[in-house]
Protein backbone atom coordinates (compact mmCIF):
# COMPACT_ATOMS: atom_id res chain seq x y z
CA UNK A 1 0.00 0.00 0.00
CA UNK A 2 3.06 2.62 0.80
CA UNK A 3 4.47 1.60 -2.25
CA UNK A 4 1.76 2.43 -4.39
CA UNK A 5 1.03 5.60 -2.40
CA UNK A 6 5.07 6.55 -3.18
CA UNK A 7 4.35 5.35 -6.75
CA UNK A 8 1.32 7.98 -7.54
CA UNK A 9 2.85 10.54 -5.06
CA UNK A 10 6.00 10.54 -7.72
CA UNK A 11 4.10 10.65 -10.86
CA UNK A 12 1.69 12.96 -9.30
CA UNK A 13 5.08 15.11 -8.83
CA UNK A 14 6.06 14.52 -12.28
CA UNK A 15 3.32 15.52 -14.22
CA UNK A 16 3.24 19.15 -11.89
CA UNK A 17 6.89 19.29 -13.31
CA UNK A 18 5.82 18.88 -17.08
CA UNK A 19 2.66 21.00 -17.11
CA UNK A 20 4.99 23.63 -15.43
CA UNK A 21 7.53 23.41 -18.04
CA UNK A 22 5.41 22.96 -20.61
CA UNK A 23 3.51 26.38 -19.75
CA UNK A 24 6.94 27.84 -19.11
CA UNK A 25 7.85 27.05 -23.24
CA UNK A 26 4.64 28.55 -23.86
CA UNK A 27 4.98 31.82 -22.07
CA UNK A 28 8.89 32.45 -23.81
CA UNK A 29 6.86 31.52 -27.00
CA UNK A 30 4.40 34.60 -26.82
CA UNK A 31 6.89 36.46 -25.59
CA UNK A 32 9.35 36.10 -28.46
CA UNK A 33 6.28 35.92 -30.47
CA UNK A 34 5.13 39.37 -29.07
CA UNK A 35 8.62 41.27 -29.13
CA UNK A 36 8.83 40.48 -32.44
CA UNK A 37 5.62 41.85 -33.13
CA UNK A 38 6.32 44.65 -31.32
CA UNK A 39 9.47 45.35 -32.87
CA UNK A 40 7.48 45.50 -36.48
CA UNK A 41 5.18 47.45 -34.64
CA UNK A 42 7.94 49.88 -33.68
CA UNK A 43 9.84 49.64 -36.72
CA UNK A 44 7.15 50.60 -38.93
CA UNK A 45 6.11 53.64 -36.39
CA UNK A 46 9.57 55.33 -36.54
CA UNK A 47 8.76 56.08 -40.10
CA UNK A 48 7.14 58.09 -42.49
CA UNK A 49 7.82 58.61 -46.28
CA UNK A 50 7.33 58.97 -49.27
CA UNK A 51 5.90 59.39 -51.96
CA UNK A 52 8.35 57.31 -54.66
CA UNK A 53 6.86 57.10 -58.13
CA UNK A 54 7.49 53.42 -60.09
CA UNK A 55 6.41 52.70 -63.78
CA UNK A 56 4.10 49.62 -63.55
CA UNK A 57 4.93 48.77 -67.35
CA UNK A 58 7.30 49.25 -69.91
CA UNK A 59 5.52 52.02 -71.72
CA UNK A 60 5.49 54.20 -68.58
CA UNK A 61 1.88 55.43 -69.32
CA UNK A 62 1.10 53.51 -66.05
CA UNK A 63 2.62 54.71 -62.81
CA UNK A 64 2.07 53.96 -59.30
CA UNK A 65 2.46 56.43 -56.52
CA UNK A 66 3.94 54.72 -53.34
CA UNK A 67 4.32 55.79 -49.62
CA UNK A 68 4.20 54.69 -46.02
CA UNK A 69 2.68 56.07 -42.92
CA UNK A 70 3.49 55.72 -39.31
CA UNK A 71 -0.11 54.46 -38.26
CA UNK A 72 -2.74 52.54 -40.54
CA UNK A 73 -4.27 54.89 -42.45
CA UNK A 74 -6.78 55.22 -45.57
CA UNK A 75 -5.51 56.61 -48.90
CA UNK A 76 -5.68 60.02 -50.37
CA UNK A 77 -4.31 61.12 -53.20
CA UNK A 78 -5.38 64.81 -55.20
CA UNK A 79 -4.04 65.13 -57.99
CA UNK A 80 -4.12 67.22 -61.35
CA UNK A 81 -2.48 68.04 -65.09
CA UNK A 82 -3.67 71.39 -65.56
CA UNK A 83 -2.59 72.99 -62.31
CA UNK A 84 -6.29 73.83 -61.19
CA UNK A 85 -8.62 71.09 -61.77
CA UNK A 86 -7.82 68.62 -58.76
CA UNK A 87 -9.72 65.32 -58.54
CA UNK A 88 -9.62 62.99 -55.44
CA UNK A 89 -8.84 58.66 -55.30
CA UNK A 90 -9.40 57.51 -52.14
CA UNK A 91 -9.28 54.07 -50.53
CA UNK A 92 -10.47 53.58 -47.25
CA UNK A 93 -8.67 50.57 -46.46
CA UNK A 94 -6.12 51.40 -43.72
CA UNK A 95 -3.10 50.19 -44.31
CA UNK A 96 0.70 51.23 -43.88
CA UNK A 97 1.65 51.29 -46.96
CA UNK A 98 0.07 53.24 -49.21
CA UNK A 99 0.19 52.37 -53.41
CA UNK A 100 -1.88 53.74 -56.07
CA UNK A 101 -1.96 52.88 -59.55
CA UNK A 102 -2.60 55.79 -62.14
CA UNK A 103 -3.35 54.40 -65.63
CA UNK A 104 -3.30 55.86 -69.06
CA UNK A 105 -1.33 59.15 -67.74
CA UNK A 106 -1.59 61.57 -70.69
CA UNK A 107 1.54 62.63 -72.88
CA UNK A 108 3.59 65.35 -72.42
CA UNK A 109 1.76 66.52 -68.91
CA UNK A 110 3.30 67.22 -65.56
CA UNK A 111 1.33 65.75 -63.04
CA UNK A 112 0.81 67.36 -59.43
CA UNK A 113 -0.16 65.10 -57.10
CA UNK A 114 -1.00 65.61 -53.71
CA UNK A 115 -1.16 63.00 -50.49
CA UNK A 116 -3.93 63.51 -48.07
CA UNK A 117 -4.47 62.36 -44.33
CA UNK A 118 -7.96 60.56 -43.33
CA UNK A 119 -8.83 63.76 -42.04
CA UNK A 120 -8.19 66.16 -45.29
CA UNK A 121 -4.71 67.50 -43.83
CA UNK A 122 -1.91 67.56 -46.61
CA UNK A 123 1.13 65.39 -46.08
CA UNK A 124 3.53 65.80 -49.36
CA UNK A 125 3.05 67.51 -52.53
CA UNK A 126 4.80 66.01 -55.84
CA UNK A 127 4.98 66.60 -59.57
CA UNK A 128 6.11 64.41 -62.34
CA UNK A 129 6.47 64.63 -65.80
CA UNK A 130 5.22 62.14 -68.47
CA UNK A 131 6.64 60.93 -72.16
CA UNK A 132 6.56 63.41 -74.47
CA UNK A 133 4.26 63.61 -77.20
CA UNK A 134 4.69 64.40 -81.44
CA UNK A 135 7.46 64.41 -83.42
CA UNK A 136 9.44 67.37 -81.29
CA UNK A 137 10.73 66.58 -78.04
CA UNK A 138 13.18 67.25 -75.61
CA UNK A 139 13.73 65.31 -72.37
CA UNK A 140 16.35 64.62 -70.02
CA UNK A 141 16.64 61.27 -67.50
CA UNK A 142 19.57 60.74 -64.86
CA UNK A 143 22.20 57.85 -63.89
CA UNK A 144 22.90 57.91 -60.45
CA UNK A 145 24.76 56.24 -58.20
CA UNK A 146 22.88 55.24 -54.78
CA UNK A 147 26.29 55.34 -52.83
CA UNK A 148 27.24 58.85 -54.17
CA UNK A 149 25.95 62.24 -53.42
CA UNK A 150 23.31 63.96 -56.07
CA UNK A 151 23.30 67.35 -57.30
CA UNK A 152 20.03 67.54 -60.29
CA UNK A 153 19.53 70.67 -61.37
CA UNK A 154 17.54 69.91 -64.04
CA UNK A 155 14.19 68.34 -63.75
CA UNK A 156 14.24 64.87 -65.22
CA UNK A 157 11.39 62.79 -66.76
CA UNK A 158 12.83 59.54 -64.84
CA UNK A 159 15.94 58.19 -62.95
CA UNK A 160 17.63 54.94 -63.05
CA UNK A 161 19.15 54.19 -59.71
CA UNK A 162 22.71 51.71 -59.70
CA UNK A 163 24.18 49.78 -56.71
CA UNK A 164 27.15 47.75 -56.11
CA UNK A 165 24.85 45.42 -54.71
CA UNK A 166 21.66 43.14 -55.80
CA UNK A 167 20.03 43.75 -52.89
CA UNK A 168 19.91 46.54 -50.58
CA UNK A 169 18.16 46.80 -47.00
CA UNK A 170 15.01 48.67 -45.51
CA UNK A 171 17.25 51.31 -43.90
CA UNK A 172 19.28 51.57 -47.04
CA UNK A 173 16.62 52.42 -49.14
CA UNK A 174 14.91 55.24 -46.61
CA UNK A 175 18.29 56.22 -45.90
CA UNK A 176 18.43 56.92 -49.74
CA UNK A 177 15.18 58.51 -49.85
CA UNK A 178 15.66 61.03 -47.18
CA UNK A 179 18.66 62.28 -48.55
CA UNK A 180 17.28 62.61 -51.77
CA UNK A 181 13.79 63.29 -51.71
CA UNK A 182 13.37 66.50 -53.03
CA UNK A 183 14.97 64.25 -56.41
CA UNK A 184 13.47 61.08 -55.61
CA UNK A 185 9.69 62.60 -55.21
CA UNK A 186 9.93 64.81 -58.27
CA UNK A 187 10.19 61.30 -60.96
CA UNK A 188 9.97 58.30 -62.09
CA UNK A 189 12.73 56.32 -60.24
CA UNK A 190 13.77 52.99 -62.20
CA UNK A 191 15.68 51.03 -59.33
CA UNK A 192 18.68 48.25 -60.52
CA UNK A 193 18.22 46.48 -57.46
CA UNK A 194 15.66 44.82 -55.21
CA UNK A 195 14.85 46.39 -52.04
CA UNK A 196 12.04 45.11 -48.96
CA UNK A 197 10.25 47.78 -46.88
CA UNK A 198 7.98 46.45 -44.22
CA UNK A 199 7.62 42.81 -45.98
CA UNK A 200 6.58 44.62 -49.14
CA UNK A 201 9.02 43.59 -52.17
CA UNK A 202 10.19 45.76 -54.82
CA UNK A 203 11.96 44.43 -57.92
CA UNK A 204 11.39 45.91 -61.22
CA UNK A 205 14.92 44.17 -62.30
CA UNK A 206 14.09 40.81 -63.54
CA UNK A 207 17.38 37.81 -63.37
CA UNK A 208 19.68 41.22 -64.02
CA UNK A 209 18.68 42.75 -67.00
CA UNK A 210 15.78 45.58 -67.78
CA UNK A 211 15.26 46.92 -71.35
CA UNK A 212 12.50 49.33 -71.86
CA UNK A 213 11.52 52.19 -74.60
CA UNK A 214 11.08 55.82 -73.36
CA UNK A 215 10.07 57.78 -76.71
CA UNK A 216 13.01 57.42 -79.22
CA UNK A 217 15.24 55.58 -76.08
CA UNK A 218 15.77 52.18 -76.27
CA UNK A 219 17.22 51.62 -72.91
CA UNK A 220 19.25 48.61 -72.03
CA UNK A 221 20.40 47.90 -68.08
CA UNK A 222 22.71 45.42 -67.24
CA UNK A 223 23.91 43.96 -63.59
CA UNK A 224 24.66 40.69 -63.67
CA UNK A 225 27.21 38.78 -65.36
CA UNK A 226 26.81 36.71 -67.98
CA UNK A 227 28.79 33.94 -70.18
CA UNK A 228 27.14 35.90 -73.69
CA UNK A 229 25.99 39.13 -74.24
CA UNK A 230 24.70 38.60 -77.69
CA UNK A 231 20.74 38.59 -76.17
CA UNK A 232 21.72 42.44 -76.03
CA UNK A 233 20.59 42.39 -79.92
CA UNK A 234 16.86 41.88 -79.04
CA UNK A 235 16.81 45.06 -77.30
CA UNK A 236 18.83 47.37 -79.59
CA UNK A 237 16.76 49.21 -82.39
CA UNK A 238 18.20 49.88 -86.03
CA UNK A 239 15.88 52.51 -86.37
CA UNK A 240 18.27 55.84 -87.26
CA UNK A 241 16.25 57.91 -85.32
CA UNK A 242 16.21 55.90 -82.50
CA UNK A 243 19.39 55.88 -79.41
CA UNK A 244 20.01 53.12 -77.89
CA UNK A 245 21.99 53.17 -74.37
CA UNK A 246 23.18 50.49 -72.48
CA UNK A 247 23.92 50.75 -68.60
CA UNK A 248 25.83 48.25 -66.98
CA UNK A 249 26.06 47.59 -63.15
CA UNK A 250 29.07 46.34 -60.97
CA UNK A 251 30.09 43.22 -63.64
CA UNK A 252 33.50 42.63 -64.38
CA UNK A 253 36.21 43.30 -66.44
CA UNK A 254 35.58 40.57 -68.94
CA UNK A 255 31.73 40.83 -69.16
CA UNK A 256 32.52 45.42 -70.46
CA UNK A 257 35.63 43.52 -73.10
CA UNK A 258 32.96 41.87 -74.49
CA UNK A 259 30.02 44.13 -74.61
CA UNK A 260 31.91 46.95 -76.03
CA UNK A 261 33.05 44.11 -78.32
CA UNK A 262 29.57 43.67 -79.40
CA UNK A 263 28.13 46.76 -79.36
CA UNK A 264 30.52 49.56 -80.60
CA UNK A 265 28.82 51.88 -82.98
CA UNK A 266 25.91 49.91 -82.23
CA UNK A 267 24.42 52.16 -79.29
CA UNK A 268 25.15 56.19 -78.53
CA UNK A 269 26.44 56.03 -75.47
CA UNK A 270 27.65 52.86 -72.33
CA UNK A 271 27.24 54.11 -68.91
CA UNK A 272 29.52 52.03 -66.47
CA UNK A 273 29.51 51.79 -62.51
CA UNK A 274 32.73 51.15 -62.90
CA UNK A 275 35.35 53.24 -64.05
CA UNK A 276 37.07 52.05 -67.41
CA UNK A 277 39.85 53.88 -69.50
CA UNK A 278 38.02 53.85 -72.70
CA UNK A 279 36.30 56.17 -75.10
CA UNK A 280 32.86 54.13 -75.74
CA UNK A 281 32.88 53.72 -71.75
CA UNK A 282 31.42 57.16 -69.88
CA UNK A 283 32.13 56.62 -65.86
CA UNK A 284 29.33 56.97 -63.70
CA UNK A 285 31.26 58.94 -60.61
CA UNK A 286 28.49 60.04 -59.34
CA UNK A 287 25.21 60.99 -61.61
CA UNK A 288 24.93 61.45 -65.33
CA UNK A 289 22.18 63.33 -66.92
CA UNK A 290 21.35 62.38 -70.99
CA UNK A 291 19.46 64.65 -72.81
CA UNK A 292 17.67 63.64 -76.08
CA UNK A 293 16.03 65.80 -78.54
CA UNK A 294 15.09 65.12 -82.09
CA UNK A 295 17.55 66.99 -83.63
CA UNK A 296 20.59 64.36 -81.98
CA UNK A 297 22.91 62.88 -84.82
CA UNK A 298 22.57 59.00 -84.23
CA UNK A 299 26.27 57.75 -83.55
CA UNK A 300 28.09 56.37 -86.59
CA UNK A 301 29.68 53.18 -86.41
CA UNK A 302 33.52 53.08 -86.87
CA UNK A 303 35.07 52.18 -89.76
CA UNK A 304 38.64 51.26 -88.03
CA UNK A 305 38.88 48.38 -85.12
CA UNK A 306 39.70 49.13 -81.54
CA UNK A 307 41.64 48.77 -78.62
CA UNK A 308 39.04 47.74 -75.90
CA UNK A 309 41.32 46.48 -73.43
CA UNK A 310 40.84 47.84 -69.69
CA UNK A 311 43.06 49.52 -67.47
């Protein structure tokens, strides 16, 4: 009789140890659980910016606008192409961040738009310019370098943005944005690289390469290295009037020998990251701005073979 009273007494004992434990495990769960959520929480509320403008296709007649605010929040967006007429979107949806697609954007317009709070307050005020429209046309559209300081003084109808790396983090990116905003809010930016804000993905860069038409542009962007550049050819236009462009990310050495192999007198201008003693090449120290008007001579191909070895 003792013995079996010992017996229960110990697994009586035993079980109280497990259920105790077992809550224990639980408990650190919801509390990682919780901090973490917390820290998102947190995260997200030590922020607020925006707006970033993104083409949503190749033709850039579709743009999105994009921001993020500290609290959930519905969204309001004014905005107008005449300067006076102002019409409202509005989703009532709160949410952090904030993205609005704007469709069939008309040609040769600058666009104000305007972000509202809930309660009708204005938050940010931002104008961008569309493709140009007809047979005359001038426009201009940067290079920059996200690692390098910025000095536009020109307005510019959109921006391709160049890292080192594929992939740049959250802080990067606002980082970026902050110091640049009055540049960053004022066009189209066309980003080489993929960046995450709040578990939201951007990537307009598809297994590193991006060719797109702006106007009379043919615009080819490079950052990855490849074995054969020769699928540069379905990009490039033999149309006289049109200039093709190629800009190529941090690749190396042998991937520019064999692209300016290809593509001499076959494009106006290669934009490089990196900096490469040649005449074809133009160094991206910092920013470039490219201008293009209808009344640029198309670059003629040369008739004599050249050196295009690398320092």
């Amino acid at each position: 009789m003792k013995i079996k009273l010992y017996t229960i007494f110990l697994i009586t004992i035993l079980l109280i140890l497990l259920t105790c434990n077992k809550e224990e495990n639980i408990k650190q769960t919801i509390v990682q659980v919780s901090n973490l959520t917390n820290d998102f929480v947190t995260n997200s509320q030590d922020f607020e910016f925006g707006p970033f403008f993104l083409p949503e296709d190749k033709t850039f007649k579709n743009i999105s606008i994009n921001y993020f605010t500290k609290e959930p929040k519905s969204t309001y967006v004014m905005f107008s192409m005449v300067g006076e007429i102002d019409w409202t979107r509005f989703d009532n949806t709160k949410v952090i961040y904030h993205k609005m697609i704007f469709e069939g954007l008309e040609e040769s317009t600058e666009y104000t738009f305007k972000i509202l709070s809930s309660n009708s307050n204005l938050i940010e005020i931002s104008k961008i310019k569309t493709i140009p429209y007809g047979e005359n046309f001038n426009f201009n559209f940067g290079i920059a370098k996200i690692e390098e300081n910025w000095e536009f003084n020109d307005s510019l109808n959109f921006l391709i943005l160049l890292s080192k790396f594929e992939n740049i983090s959250q802080d990067e990116f606002i980082k970026l944005f902050i110091k640049n905003k009055l540049i960053i809010s004022s066009t189209i930016i066309i980003p080489l690289f993929n960046y995450e804000i709040l578990r939201n993905k951007f990537n307009l860069i598809q297994n590193g390469v991006l060719g797109f038409r702006y106007k009379n542009a043919i615009i080819v962007c490079i950052v990855k290295n490849f074995n054969d550049y020769k699928f540069i050819d379905k990009f490039i236009s033999d149309d006289p009037n049109d200039r093709n462009y190629l800009i190529i990310g941090n690749i190396d050495d042998k991937s520019i020998i064999q692209i300016i192999n290809l593509y001499n007198g076959k494009v106006e201008k290669i934009f490089t990251y990196n900096h490469y003693n040649n005449e074809w090449i133009e160094y991206i120290e910092n920013y470039k701005i490219v201008n293009i008007n209808k009344k640029e001579k198309f670059a003629k191909k040369r008739e004599k073979d050249y050196d295009y070895s690398c320092d």
